[in-house]
Protein backbone atom coordinates (compact mmCIF):
# COMPACT_ATOMS: atom_id res chain seq x y z
CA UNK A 1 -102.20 90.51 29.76
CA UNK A 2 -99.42 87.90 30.82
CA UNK A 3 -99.83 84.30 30.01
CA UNK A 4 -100.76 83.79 33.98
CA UNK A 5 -103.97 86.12 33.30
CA UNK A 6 -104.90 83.84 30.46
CA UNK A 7 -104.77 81.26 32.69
CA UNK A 8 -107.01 82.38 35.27
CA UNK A 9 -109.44 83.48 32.65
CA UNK A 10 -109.67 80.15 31.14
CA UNK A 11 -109.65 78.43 34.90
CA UNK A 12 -113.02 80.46 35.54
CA UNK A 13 -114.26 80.14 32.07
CA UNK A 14 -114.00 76.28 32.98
CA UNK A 15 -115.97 76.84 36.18
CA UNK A 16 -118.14 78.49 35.00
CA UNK A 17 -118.41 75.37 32.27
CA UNK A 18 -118.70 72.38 35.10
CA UNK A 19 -121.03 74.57 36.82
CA UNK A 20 -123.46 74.86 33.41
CA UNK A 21 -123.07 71.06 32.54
CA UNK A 22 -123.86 69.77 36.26
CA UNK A 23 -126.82 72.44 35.74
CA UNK A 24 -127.79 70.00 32.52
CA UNK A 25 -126.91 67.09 34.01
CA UNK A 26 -129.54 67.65 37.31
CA UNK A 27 -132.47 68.66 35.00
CA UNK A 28 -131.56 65.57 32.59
CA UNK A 29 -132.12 63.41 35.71
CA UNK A 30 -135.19 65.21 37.10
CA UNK A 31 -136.16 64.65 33.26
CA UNK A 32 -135.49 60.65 33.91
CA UNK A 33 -137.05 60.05 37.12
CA UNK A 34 -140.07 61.66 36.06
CA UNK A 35 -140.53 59.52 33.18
CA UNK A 36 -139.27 56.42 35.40
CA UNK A 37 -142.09 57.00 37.47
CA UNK A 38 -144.62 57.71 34.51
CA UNK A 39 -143.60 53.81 33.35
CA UNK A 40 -144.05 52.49 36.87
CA UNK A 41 -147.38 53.98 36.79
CA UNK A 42 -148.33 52.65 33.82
CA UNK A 43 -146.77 49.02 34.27
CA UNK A 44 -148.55 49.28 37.43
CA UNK A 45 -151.68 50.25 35.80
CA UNK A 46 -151.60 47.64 33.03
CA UNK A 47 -150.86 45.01 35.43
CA UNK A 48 -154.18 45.26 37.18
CA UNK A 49 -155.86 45.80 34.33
CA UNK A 50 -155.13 42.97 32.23
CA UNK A 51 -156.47 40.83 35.57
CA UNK A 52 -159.39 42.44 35.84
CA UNK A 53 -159.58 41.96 32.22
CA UNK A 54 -159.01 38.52 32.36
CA UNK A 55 -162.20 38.51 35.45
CA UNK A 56 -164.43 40.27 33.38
CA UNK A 57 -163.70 38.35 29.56
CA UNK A 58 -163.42 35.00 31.14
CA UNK A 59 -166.26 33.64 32.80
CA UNK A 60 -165.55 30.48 34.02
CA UNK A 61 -162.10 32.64 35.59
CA UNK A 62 -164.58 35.06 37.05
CA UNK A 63 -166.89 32.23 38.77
CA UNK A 64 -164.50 30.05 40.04
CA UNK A 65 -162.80 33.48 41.47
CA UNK A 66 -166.48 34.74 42.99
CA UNK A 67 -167.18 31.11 43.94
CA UNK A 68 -163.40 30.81 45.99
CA UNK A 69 -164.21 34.37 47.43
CA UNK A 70 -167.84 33.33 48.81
CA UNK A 71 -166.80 30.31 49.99
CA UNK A 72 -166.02 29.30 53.50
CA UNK A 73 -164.62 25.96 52.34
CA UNK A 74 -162.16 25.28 49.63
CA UNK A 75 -163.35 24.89 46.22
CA UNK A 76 -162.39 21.00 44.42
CA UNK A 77 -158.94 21.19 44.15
CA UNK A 78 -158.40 21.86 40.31
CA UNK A 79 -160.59 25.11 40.77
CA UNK A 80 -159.21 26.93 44.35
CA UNK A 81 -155.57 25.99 42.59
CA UNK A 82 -156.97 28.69 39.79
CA UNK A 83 -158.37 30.58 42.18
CA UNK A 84 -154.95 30.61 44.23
CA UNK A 85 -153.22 31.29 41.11
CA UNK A 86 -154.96 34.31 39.97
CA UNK A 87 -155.08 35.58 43.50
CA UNK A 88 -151.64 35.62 43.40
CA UNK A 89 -151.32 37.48 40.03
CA UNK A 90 -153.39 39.96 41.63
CA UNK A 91 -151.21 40.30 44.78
CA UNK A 92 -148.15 40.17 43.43
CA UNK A 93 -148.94 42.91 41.24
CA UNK A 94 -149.83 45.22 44.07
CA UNK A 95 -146.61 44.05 45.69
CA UNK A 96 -144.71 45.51 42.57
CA UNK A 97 -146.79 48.62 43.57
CA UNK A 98 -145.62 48.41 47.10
CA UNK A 99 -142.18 47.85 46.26
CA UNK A 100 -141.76 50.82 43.82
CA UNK A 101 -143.57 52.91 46.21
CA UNK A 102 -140.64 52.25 48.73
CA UNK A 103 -138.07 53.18 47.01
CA UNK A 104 -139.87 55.89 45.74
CA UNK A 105 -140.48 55.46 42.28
CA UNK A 106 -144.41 55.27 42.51
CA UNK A 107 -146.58 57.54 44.52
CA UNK A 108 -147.63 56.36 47.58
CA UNK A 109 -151.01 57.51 47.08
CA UNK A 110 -151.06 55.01 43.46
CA UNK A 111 -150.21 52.45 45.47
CA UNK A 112 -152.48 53.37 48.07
CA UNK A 113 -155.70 53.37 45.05
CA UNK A 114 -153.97 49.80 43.98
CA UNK A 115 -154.13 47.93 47.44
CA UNK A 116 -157.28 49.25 48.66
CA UNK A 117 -158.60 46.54 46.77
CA UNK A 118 -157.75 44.31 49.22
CA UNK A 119 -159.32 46.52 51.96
CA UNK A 120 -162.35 46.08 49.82
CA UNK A 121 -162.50 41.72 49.71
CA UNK A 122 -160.67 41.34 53.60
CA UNK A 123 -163.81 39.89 54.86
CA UNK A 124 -164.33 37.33 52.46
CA UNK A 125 -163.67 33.64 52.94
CA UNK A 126 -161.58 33.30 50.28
CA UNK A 127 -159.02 36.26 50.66
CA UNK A 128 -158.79 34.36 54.65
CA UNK A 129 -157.78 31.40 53.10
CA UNK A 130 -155.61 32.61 50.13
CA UNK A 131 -153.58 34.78 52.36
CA UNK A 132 -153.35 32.34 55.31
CA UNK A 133 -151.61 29.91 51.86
CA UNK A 134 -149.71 32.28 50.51
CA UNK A 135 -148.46 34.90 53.06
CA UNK A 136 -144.93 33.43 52.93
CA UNK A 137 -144.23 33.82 49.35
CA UNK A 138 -144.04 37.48 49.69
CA UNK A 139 -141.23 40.53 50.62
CA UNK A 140 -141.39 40.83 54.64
CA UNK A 141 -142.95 44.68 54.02
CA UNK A 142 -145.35 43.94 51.90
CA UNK A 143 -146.50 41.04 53.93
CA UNK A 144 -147.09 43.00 56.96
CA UNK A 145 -148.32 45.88 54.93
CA UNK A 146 -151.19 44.01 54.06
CA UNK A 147 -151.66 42.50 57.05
CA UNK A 148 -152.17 45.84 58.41
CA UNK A 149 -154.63 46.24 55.54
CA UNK A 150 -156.19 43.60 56.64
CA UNK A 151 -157.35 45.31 59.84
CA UNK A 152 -158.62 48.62 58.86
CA UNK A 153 -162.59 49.10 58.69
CA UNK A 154 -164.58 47.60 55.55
CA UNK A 155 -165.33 49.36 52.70
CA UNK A 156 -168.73 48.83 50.81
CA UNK A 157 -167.89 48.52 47.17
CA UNK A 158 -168.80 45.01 47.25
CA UNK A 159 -172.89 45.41 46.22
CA UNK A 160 -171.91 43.35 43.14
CA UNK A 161 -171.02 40.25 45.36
CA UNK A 162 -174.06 40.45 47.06
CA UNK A 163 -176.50 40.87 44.16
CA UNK A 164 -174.54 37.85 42.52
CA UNK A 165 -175.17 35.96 45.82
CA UNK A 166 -179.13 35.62 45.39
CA UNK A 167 -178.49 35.37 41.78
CA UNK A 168 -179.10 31.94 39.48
CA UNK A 169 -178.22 31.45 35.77
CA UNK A 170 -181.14 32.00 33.14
């Protein structure tokens, strides 16, 4: 074989290389978006859960949240600015859900199980007023996302907020 033959070997050989290594390269990246979107999961996840931790632990947090929620009127002002506050924790975690949905590195339907919480409290007086506050401190899609939220039918998860209703301390 001539030194030309040699060379067309190795030129294929080399092909036949770049074609194997972008092979690698595609399943390393299906590799890293898959755990990408494992992480934004779990973030997502551990977000809502450490404040609905902090509701259930802390009970003056959880009352003054309850009471803001139930009431038509604003709460004194040192209490509805706690309320506001962890209202906004809340939403601004499910607007890191939102936002990773949209560019498509959480599942729609995850964020979908995140935000329905706010399906769940639309009717209350307190998720009126917060949102009426605080609409404007949000991304433009997320703000009309949940005002489209906002409009679908009720949900009845809410039993708890009416047995606490009738309910006194002992």
């Amino acid at each position: 074989m001539s030194l030309q033959d040699w060379a067309s070997i190795a030129e294929i050989v080399g092909g036949i290389a770049v074609i194997v290594s972008l092979i690698y390269v595609g399943l390393q990246v299906n590799d890293s978006t898959s755990a990408i979107r494992s992480s934004a999961a779990s973030d997502a996840t551990k977000t809502m859960q450490s404040w609905y931790l902090e509701m259930g632990r802390n009970r003056q947090a959880s009352d003054i949240w309850y009471n803001a929620m139930t009431s038509a009127e604003p709460l004194p002002a040192r209490d509805e600015f706690q309320f506001m506050m962890s209202m906004h924790t809340a939403i601004l975690g499910m607007q890191n859900s939102y936002l990773l949905s949209k560019e498509g590195t959480l599942d729609e339907e995850f964020r979908e199980a995140v935000t329905t919480a706010i399906v769940a409290v639309k009717d209350m007086p307190g998720m009126a007023r917060y949102w009426k506050q605080r609409k404007g401190f949000f991304h433009t899609g997320f703000a009309e996302y949940v005002d489209g939220l906002l409009v679908r039918d009720s949900i009845e998860t809410l039993d708890i907020y009416k047995r606490l209703n009738g309910e006194t301390d002992h």
